[in-house]
Protein backbone atom coordinates (compact mmCIF):
# COMPACT_ATOMS: atom_id res chain seq x y z
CA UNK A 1 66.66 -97.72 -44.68
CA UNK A 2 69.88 -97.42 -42.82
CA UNK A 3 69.39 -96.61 -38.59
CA UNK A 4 71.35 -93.40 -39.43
CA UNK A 5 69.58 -89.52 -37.60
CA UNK A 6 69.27 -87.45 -40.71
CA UNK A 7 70.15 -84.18 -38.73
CA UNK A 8 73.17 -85.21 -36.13
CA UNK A 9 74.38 -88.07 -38.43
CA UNK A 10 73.97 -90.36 -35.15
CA UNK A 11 74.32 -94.26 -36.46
CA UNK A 12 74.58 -97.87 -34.42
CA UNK A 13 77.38 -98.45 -32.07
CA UNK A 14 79.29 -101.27 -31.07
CA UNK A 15 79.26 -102.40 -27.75
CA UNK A 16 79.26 -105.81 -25.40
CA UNK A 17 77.60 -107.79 -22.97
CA UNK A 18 79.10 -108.75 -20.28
CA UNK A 19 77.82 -111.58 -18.35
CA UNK A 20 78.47 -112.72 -15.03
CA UNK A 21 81.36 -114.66 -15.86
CA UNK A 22 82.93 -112.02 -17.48
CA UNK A 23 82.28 -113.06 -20.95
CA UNK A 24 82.06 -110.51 -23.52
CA UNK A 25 79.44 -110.93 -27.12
CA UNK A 26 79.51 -108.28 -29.67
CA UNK A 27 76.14 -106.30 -29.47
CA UNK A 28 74.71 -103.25 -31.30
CA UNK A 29 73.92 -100.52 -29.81
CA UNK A 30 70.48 -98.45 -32.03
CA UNK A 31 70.16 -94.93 -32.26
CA UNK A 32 66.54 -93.87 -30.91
CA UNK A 33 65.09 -92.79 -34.58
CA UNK A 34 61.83 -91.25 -34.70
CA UNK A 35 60.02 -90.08 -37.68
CA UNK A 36 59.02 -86.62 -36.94
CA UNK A 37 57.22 -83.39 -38.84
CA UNK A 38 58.80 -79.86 -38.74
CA UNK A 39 57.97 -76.83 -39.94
CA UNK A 40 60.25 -74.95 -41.81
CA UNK A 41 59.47 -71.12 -40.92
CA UNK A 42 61.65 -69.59 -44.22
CA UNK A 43 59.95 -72.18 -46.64
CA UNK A 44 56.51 -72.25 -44.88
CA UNK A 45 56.30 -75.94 -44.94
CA UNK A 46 56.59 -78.94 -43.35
CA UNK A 47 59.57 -81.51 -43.61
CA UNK A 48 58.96 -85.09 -43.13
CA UNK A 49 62.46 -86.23 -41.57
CA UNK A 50 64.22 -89.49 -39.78
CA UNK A 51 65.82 -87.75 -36.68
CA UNK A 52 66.87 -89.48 -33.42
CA UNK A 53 65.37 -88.13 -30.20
CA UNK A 54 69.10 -86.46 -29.55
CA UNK A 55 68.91 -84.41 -32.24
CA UNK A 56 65.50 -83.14 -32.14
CA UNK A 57 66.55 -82.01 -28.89
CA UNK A 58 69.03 -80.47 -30.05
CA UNK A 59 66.88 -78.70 -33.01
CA UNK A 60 64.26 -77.66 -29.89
CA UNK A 61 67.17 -76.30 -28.60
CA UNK A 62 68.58 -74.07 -31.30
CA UNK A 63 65.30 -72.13 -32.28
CA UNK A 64 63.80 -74.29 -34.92
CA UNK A 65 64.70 -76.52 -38.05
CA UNK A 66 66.21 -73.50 -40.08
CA UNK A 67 68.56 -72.34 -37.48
CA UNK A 68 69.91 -75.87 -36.48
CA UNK A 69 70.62 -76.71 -40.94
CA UNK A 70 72.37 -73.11 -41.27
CA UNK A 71 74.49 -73.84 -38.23
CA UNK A 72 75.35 -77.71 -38.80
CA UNK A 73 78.41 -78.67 -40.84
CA UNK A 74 76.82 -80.40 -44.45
CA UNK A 75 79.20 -83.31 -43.81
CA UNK A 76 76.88 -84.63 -40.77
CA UNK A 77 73.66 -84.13 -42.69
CA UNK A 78 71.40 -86.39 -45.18
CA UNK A 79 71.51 -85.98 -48.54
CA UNK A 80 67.55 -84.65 -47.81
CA UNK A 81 68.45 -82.73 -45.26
CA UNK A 82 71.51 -80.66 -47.59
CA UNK A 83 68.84 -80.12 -50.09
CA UNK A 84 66.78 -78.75 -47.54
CA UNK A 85 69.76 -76.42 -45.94
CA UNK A 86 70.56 -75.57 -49.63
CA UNK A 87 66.87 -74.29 -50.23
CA UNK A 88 66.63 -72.30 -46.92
CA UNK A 89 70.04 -70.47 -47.57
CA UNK A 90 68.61 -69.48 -51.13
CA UNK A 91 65.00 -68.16 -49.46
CA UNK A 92 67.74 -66.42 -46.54
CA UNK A 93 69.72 -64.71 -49.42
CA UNK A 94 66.81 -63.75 -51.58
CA UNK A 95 65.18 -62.04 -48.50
CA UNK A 96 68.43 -60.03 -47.56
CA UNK A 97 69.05 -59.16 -50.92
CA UNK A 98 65.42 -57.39 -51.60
């Protein structure tokens, strides 16, 4: 399983240490991945999802799971999470259309 957020698309960075004497070794830098629950309110359902502590934030911040897929580009989301955004936008248009 790659160390890559499913929502923000937030992977590893590369980074040094720097000792004392100035010497510089290539170190990674991980992501803070969590594997959280949320509730989709359109589908009525939970989603079991790999999101970093950033980006569920960030989903807090936005009103919920729903809002933050509709408003996120597709190219920074999972594969699970575009089949999710693809589901909710169905459920959205079906209940506008009726």
């Amino acid at each position: 399983m790659s160390r890559i957020c499913e929502l923000t698309g937030r992977g590893r960075q590369v980074g040094h240490n720097v000792s004392h004497a100035n010497n510089k070794t290539k170190r990674v830098f991980l992501p803070n991945l969590q594997n959280v629950t949320l509730i989709s309110d359109s589908l009525e359902r939970s989603v079991r999802l790999r999101v970093s502590t950033h980006g569920l934030r960030s989903v807090e911040h936005v009103g919920g799971l729903d809002n933050w897929l509709l408003k996120t580009a597709d190219t920074k989301l999972s594969l699970r999470a575009r089949r999710l955004k693809r589901e909710i936008a169905k459920k959205a248009a079906g209940a506008q259309a009726a």
